[in-house]
Protein backbone atom coordinates (compact mmCIF):
# COMPACT_ATOMS: atom_id res chain seq x y z
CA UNK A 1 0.00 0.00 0.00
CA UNK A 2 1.37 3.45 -0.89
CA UNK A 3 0.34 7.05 0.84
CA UNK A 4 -1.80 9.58 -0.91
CA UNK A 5 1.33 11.97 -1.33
CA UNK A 6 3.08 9.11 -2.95
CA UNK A 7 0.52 8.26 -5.75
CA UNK A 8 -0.07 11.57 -6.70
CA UNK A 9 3.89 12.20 -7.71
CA UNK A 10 3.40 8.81 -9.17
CA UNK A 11 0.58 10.49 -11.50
CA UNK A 12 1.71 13.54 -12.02
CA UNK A 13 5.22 12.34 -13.53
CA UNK A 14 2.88 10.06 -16.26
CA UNK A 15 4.08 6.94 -13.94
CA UNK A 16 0.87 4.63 -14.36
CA UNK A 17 0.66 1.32 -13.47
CA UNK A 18 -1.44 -1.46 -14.98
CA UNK A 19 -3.69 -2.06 -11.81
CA UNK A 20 -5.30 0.39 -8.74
CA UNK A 21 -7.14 -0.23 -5.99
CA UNK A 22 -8.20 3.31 -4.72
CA UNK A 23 -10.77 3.33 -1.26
CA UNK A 24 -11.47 5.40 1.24
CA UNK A 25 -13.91 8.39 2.10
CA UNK A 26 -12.04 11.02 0.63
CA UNK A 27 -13.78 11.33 -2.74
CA UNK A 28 -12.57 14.49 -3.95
CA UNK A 29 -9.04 13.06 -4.07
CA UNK A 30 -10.30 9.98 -5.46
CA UNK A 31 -11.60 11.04 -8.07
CA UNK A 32 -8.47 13.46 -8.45
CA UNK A 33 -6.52 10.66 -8.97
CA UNK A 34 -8.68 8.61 -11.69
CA UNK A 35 -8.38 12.12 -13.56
CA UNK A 36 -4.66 12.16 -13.46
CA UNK A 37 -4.86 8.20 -14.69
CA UNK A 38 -7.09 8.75 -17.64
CA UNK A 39 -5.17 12.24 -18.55
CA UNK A 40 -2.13 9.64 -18.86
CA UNK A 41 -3.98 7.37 -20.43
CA UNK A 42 -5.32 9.67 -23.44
CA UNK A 43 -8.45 9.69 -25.58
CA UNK A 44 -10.93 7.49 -23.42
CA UNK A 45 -13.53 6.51 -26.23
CA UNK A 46 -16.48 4.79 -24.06
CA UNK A 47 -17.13 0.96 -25.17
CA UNK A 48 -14.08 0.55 -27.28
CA UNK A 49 -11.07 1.63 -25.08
CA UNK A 50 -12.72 3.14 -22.13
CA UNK A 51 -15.14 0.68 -20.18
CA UNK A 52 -16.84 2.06 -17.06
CA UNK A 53 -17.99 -1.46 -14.95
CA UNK A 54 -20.35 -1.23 -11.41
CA UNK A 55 -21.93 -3.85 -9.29
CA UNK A 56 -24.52 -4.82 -12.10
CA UNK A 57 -22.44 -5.69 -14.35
CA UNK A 58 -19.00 -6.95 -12.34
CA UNK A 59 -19.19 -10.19 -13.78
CA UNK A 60 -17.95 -8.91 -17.00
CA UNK A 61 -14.36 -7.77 -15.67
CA UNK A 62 -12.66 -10.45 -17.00
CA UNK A 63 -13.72 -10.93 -20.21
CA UNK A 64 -13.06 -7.29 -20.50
CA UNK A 65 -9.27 -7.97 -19.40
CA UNK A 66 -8.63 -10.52 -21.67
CA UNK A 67 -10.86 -8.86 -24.85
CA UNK A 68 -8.07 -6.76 -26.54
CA UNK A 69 -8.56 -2.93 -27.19
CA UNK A 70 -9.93 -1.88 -30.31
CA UNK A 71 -7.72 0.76 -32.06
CA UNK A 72 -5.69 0.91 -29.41
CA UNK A 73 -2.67 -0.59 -27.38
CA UNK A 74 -4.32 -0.23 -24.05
CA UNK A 75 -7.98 -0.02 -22.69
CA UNK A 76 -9.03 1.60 -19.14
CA UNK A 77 -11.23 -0.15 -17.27
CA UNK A 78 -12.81 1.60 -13.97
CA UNK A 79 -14.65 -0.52 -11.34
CA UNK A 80 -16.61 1.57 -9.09
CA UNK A 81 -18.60 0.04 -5.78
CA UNK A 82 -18.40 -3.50 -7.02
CA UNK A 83 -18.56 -4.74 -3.39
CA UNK A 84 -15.67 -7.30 -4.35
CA UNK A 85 -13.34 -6.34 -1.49
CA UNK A 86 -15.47 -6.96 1.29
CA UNK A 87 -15.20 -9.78 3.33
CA UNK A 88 -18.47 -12.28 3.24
CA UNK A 89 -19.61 -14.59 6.07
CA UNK A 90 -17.55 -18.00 5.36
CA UNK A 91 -21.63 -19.81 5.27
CA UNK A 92 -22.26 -17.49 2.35
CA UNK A 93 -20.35 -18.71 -0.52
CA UNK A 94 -22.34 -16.54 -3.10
CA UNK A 95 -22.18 -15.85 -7.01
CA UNK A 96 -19.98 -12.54 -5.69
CA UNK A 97 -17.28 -15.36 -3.87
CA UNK A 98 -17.02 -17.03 -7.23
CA UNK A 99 -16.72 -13.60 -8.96
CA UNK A 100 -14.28 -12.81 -6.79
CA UNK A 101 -12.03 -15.91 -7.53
CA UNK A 102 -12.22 -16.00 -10.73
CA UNK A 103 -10.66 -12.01 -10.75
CA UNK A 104 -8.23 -12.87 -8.76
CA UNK A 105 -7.06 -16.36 -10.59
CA UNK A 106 -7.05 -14.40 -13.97
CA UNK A 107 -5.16 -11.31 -12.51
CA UNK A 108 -2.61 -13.43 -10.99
CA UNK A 109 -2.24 -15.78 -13.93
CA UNK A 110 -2.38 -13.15 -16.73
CA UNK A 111 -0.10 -10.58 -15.16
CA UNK A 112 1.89 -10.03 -18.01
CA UNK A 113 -0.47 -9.72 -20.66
CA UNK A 114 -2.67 -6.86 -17.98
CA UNK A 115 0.72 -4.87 -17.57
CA UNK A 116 0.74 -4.45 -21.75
CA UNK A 117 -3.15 -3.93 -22.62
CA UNK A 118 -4.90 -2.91 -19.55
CA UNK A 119 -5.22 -0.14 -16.95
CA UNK A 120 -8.31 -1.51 -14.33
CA UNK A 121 -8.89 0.95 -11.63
CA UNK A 122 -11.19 -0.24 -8.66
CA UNK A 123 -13.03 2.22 -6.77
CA UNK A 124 -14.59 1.50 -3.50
CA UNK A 125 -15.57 3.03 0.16
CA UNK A 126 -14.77 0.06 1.50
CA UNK A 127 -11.65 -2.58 1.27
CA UNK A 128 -11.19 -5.20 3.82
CA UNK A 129 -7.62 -7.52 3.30
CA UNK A 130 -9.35 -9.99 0.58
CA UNK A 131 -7.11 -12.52 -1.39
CA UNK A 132 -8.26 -9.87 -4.02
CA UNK A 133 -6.73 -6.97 -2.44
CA UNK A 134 -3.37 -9.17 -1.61
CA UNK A 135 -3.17 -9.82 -5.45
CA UNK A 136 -3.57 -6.11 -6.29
CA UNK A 137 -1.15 -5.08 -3.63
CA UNK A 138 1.30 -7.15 -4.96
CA UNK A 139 1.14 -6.49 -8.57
CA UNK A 140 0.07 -3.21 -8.34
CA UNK A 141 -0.83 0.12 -6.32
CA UNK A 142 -3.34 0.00 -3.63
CA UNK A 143 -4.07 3.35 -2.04
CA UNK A 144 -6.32 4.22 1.07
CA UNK A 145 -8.07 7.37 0.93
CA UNK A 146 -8.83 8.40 4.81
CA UNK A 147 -10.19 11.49 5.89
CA UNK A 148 -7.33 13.76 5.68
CA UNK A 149 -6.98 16.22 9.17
CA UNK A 150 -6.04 19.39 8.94
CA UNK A 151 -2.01 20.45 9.44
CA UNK A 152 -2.09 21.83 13.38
């Protein structure tokens, strides 16, 4: 996990990597951030590109990480609220447990081939220590967004 500070000298020098994890409460700065990303990313062109991905339709993620970008080298892919980093009761092995798995399998088996087509940005309130969030911390930048206190 890197600081706030941190990221943002990442973004502003063009540094992006292939996969985020940005939570917290601080949704100005958030959303700061996913600015800087697609500014480094270029011309977002929605559907071919640029794919914007919530709760409804999460199960799409990875065929959108392995479909290649049309036009393009890369495509951006923002998950917002998916509700895939928080931690379900061990009884409730759901459709979102086998989502979940399935994510992580292909991110940690396809690593290589993310890093040169894809940029997938999660956005979420919320992130408890998933086998998800390990995978993203690992092989890329996970970022907590607190409530930042004023400087005394």
């Amino acid at each position: 996990m890197i600081k706030i500070d941190e990221l943002e000298k990442k973004l502003k020098s063009n540094n992006v990597s292939s996969l985020y994890l940005l939570y917290g409460k601080e949704k100005y700065l958030i959303e700061s951030c996913i600015k800087r990303i697609k500014n480094a990313f270029g011309e977002c062109m929605k559907g071919i590109n640029y794919i914007s991905i919530d709760v409804e339709s999460i199960s799409k993620i990875v065929d959108e990480l392995s479909m290649p970008a049309l036009k393009k080298k890369k495509k951006l892919i923002i998950a917002r609220n998916t509700g895939l980093f928080k931690k379900e009761a061990k009884k409730k092995q759901s459709e979102m447990a086998n989502i979940k798995n399935l994510i992580n399998s292909y991110i940690s088996e396809n690593i290589k081939a993310i890093d040169e087509t894809v940029i997938l940005v999660f956005v979420e309130e919320e992130a408890d220590k998933t086998e998800l969030y390990s995978t993203i911390d690992k092989n890329g930048v996970v970022c907590e967004f607190a409530p930042q206190t004023p400087l005394e």
